[in-house]
Each structure stands twice: as structure tokens, then as C-alpha cells.
PDB file of N, CA and C in Angstrom:
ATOM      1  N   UNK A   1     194.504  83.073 139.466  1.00  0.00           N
ATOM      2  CA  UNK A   1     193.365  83.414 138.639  1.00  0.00           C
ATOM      3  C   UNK A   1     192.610  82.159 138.216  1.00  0.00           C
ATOM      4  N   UNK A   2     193.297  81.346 138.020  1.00  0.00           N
ATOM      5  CA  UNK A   2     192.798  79.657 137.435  1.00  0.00           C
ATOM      6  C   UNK A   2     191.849  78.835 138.822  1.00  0.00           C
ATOM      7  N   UNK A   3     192.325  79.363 140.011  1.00  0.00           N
ATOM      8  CA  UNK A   3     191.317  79.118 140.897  1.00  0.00           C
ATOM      9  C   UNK A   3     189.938  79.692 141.400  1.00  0.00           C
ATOM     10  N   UNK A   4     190.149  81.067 140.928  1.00  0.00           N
ATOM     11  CA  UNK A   4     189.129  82.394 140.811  1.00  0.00           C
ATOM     12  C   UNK A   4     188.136  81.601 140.513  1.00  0.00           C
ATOM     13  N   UNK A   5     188.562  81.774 139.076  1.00  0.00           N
ATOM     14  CA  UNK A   5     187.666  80.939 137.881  1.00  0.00           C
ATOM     15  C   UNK A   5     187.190  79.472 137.875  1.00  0.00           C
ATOM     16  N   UNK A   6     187.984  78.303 138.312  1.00  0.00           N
ATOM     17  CA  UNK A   6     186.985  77.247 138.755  1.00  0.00           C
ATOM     18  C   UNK A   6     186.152  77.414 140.199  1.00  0.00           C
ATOM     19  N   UNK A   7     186.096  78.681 140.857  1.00  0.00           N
ATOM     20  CA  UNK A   7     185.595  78.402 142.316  1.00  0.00           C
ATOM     21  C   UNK A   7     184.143  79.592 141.520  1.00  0.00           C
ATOM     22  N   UNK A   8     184.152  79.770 140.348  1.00  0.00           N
ATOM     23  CA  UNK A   8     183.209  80.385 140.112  1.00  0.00           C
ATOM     24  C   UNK A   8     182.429  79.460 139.217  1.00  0.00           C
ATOM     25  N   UNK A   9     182.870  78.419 138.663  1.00  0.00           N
ATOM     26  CA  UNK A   9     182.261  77.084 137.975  1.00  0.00           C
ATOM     27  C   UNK A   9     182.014  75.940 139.016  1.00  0.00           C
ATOM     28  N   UNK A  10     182.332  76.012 139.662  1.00  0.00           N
ATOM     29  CA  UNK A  10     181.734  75.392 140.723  1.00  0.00           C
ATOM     30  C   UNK A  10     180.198  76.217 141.144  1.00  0.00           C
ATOM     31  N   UNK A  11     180.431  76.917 141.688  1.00  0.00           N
ATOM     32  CA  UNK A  11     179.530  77.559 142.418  1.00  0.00           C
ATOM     33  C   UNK A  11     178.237  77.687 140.966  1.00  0.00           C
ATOM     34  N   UNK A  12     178.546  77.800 140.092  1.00  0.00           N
ATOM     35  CA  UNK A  12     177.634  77.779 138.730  1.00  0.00           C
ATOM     36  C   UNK A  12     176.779  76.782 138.682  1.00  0.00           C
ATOM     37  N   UNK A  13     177.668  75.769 138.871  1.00  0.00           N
ATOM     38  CA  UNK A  13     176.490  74.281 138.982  1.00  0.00           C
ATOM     39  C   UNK A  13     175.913  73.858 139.893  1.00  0.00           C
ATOM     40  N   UNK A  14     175.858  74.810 141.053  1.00  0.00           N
ATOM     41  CA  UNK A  14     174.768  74.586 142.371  1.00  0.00           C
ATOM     42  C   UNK A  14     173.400  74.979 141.686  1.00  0.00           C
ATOM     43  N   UNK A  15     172.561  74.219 142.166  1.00  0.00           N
ATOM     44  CA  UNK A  15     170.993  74.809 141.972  1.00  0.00           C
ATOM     45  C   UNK A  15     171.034  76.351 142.760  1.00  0.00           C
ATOM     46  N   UNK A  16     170.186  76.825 142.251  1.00  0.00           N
ATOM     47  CA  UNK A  16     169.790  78.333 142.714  1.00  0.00           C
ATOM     48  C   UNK A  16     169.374  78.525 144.347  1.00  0.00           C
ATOM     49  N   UNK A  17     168.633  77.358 144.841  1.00  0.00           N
ATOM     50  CA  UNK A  17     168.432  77.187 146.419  1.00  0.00           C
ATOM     51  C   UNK A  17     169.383  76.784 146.981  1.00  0.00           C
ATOM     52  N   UNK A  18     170.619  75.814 146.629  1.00  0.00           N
ATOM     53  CA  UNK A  18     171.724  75.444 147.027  1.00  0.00           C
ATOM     54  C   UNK A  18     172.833  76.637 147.220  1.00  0.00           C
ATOM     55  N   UNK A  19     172.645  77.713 146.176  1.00  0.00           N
ATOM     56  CA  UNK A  19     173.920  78.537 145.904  1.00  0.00           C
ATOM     57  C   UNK A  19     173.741  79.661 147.148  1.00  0.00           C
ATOM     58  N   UNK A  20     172.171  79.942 147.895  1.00  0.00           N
ATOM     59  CA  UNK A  20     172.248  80.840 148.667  1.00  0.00           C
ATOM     60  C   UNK A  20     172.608  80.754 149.816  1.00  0.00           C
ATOM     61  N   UNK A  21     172.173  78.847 149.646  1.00  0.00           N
ATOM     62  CA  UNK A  21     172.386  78.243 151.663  1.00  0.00           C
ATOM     63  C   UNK A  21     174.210  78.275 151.359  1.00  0.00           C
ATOM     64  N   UNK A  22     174.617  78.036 150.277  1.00  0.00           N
ATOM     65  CA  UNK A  22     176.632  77.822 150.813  1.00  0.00           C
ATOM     66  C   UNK A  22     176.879  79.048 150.666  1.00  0.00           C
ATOM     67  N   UNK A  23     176.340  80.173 149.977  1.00  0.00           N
ATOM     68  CA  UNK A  23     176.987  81.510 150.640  1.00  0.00           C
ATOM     69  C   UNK A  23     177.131  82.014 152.074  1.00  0.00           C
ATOM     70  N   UNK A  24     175.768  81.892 152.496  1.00  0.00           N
ATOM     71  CA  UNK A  24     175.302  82.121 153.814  1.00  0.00           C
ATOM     72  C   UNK A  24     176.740  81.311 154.837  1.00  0.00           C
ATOM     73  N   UNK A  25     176.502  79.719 154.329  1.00  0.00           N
ATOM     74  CA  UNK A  25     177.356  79.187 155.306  1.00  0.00           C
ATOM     75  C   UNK A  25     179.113  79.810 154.994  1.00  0.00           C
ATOM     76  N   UNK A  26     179.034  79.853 153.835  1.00  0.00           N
ATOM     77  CA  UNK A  26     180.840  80.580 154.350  1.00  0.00           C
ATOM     78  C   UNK A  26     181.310  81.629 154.739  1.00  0.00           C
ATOM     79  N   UNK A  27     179.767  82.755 154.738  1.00  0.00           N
ATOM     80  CA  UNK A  27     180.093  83.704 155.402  1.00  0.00           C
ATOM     81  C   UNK A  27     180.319  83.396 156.644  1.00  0.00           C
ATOM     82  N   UNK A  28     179.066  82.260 157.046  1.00  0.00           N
ATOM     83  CA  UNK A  28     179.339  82.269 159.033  1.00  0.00           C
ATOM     84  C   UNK A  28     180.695  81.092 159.276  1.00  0.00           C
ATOM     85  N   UNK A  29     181.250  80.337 158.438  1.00  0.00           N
ATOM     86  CA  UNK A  29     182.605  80.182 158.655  1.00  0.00           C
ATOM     87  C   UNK A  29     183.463  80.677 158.946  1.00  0.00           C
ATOM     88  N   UNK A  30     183.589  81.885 157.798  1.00  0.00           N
ATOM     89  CA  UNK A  30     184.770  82.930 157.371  1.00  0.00           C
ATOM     90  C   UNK A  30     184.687  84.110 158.708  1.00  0.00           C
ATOM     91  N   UNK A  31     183.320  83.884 159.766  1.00  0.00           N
ATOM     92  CA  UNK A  31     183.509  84.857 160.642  1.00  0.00           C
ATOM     93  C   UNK A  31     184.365  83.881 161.572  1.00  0.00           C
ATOM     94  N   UNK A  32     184.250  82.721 161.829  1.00  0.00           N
ATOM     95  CA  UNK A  32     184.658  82.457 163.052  1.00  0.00           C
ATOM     96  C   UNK A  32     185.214  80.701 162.298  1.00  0.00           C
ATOM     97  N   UNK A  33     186.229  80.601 162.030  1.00  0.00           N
ATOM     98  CA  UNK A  33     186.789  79.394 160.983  1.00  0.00           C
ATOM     99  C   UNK A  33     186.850  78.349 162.162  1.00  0.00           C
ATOM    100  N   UNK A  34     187.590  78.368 163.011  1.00  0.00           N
ATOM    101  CA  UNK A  34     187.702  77.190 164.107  1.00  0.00           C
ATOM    102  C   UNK A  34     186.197  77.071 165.001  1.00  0.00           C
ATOM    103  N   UNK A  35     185.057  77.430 164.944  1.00  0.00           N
ATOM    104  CA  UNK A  35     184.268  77.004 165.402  1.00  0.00           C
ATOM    105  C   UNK A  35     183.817  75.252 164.779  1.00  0.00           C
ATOM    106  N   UNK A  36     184.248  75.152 163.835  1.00  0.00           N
ATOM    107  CA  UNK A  36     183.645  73.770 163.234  1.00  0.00           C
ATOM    108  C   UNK A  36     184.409  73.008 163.376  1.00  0.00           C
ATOM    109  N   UNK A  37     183.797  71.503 163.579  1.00  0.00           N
ATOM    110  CA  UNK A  37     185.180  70.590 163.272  1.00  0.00           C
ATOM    111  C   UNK A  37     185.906  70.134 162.719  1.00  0.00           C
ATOM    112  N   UNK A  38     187.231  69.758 163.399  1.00  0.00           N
ATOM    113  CA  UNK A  38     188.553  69.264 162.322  1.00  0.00           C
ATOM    114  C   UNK A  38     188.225  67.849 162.156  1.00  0.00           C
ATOM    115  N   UNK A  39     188.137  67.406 160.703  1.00  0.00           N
ATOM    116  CA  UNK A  39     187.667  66.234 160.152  1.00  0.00           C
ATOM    117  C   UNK A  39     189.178  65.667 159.850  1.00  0.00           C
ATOM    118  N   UNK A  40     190.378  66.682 159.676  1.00  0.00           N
ATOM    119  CA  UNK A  40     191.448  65.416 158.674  1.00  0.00           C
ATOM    120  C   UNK A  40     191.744  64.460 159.463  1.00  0.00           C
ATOM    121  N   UNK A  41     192.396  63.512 158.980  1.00  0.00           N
ATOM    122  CA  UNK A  41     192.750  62.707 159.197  1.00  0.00           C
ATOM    123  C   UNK A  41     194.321  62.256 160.464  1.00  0.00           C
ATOM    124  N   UNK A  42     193.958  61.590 161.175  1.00  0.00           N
ATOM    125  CA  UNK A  42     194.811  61.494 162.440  1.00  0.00           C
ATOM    126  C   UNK A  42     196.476  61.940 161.891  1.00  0.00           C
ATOM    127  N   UNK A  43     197.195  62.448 162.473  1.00  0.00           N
ATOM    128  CA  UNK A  43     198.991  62.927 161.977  1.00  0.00           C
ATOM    129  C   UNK A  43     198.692  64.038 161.001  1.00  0.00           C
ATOM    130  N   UNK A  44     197.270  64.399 160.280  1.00  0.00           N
ATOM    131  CA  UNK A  44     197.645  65.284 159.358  1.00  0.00           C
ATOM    132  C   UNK A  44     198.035  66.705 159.909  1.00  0.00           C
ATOM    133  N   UNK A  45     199.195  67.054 158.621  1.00  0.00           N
ATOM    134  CA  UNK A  45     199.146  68.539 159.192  1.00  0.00           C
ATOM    135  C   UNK A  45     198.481  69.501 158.651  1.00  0.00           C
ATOM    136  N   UNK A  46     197.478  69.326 158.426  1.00  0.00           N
ATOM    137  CA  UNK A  46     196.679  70.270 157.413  1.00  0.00           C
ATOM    138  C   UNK A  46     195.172  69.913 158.532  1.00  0.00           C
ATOM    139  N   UNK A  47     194.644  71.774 158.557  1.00  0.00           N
ATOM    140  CA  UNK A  47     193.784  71.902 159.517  1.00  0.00           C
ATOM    141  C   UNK A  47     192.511  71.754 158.948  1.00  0.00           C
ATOM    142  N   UNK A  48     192.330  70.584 158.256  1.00  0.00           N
ATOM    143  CA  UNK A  48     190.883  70.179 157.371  1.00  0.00           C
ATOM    144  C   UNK A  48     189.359  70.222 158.947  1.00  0.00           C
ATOM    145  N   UNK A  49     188.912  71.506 157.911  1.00  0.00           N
ATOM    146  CA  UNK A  49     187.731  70.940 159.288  1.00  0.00           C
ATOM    147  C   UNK A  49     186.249  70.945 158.034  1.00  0.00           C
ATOM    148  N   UNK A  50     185.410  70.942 158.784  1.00  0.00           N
ATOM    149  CA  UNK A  50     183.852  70.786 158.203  1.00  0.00           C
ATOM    150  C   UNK A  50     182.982  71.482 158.564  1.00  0.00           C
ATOM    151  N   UNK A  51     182.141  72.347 157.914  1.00  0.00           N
ATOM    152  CA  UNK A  51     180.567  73.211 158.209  1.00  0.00           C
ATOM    153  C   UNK A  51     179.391  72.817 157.465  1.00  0.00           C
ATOM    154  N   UNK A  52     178.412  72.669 158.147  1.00  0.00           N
ATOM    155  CA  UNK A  52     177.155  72.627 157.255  1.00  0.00           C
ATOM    156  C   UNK A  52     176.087  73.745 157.424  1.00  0.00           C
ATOM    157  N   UNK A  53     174.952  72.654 157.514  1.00  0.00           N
ATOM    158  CA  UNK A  53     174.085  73.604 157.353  1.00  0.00           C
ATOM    159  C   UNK A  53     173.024  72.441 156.941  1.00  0.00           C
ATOM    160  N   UNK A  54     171.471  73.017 157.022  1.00  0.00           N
ATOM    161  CA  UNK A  54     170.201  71.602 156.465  1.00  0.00           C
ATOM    162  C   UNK A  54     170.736  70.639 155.492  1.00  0.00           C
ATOM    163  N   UNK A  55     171.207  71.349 153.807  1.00  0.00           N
ATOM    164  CA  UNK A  55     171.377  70.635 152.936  1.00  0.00           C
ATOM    165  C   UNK A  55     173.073  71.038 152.518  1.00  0.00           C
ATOM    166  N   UNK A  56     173.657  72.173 152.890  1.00  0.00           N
ATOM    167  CA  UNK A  56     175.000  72.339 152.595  1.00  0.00           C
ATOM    168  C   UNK A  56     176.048  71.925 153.178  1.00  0.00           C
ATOM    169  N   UNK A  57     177.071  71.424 153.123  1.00  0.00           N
ATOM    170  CA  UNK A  57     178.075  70.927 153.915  1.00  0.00           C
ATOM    171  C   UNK A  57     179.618  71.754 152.726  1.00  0.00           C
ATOM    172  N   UNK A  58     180.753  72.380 153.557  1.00  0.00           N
ATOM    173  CA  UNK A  58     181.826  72.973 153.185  1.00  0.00           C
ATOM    174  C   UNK A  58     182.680  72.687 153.605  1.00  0.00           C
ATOM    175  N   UNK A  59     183.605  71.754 153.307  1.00  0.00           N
ATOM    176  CA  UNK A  59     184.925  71.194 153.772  1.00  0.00           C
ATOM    177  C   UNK A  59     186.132  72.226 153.600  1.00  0.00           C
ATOM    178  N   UNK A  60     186.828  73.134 154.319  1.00  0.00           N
ATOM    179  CA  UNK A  60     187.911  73.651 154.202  1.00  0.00           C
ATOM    180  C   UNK A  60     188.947  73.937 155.575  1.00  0.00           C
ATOM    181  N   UNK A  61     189.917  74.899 155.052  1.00  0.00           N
ATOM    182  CA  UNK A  61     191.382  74.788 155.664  1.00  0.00           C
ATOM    183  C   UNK A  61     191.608  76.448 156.448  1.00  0.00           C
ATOM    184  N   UNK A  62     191.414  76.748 157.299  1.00  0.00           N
ATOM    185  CA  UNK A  62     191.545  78.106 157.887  1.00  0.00           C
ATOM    186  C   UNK A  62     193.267  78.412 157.565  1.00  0.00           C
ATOM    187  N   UNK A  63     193.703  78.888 156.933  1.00  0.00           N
ATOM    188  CA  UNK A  63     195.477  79.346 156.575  1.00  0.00           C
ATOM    189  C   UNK A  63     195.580  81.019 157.056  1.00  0.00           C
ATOM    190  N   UNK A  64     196.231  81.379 157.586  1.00  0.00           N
ATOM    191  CA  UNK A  64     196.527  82.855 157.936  1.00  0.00           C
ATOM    192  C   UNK A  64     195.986  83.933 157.882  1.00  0.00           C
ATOM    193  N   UNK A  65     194.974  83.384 158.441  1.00  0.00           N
ATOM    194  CA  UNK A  65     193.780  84.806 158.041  1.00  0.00           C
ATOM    195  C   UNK A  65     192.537  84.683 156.757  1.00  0.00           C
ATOM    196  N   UNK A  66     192.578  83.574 156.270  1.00  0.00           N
ATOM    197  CA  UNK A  66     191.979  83.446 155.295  1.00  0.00           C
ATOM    198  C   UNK A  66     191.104  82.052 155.557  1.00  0.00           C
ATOM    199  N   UNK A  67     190.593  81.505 154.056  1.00  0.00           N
ATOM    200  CA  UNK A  67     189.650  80.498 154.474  1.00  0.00           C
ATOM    201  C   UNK A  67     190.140  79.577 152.859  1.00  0.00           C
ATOM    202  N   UNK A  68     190.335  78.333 152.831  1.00  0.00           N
ATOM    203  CA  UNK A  68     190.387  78.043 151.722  1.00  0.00           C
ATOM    204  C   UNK A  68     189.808  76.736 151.594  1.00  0.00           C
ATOM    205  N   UNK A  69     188.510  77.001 150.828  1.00  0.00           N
ATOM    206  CA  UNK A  69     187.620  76.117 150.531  1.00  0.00           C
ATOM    207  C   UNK A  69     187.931  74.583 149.636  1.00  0.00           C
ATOM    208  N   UNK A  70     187.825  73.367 150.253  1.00  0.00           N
ATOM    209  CA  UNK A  70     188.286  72.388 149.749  1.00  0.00           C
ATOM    210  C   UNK A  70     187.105  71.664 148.836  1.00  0.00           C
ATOM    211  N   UNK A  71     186.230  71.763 149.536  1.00  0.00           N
ATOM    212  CA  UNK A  71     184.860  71.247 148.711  1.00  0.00           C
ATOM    213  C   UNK A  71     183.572  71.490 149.467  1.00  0.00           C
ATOM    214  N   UNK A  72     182.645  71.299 148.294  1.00  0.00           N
ATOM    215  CA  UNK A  72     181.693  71.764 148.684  1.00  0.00           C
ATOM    216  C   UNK A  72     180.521  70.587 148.160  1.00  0.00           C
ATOM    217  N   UNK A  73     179.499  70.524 149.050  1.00  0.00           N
ATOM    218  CA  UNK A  73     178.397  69.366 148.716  1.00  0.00           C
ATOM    219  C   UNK A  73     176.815  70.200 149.340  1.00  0.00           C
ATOM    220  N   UNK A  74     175.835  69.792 148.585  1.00  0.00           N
ATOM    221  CA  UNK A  74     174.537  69.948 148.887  1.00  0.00           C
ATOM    222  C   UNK A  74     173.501  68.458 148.293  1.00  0.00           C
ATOM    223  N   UNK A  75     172.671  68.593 149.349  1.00  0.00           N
ATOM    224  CA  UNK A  75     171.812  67.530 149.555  1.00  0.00           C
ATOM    225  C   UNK A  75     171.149  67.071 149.068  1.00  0.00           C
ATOM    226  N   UNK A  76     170.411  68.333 148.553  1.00  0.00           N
ATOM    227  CA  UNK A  76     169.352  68.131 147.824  1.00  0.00           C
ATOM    228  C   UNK A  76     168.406  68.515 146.453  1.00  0.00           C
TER     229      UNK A  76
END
């Protein structure tokens, strides 16, 4: 629940043009998670990859069917 709730304070402090482009993009993540690339770091075992978009970029972890968002950045 404590993650619910900061992934909804997060998303609070996007500007209003920012908050529609990272919805958009995690929907088209969450359809197809391994289309983007794996950014972690060489030996890691954690499947860190990256999506953007013009001004959004979403760093997360595809786990068993799910999607779990590590961070999130916009541009502008």
C-alpha cells in the first residue's frame, strides 16, 4: 500500500502535459515490456531496461507478468 501511495505522489508532481505522455508510455510498455532496452548494468541480475518517448523516459523491471516501475523522468 506504501508503494500505491508514493507511485501516486510521484505521478502528482508531473506537470499536467508530462502526466499524459508517461501514461501513454506505460501503457505501450506494459503491452509489450521487452521491446525496450536493457540498460542495467553488465553481471546484473535484474532486467533494468528503458522507454521513452519526445519528453518522457521510464526506467523499469518486467517481473512475472507484471511491470515494475523504477523511475520516471520528463524533459520538459
Amino acid at each position: 500500500m506504501v508503494l500505491k501511495e508514493l507511485a501516486v505522489e510521484v505521478m502528482a508532481e508531473q506537470p499536467e502535459r508530462a502526466l499524459g505522455e508517461l501514461l501513454e508510455l506505460i501503457d505501450t510498455l506494459r503491452a509489450d515490456p521487452r521491446a525496450w532496452p536493457w540498460v542495467a548494468d553488465e553481471g546484473s541480475v535484474e532486467e533494468i531496461r528503458e522507454a521513452w518517448s519526445a519528453l518522457a523516459e521510464v526506467q523499469y523491471e518486467p517481473i512475472d507478468g507484471r511491470v515494475e516501475i523504477r523511475e520516471i523522468g520528463w524533459a520538459g
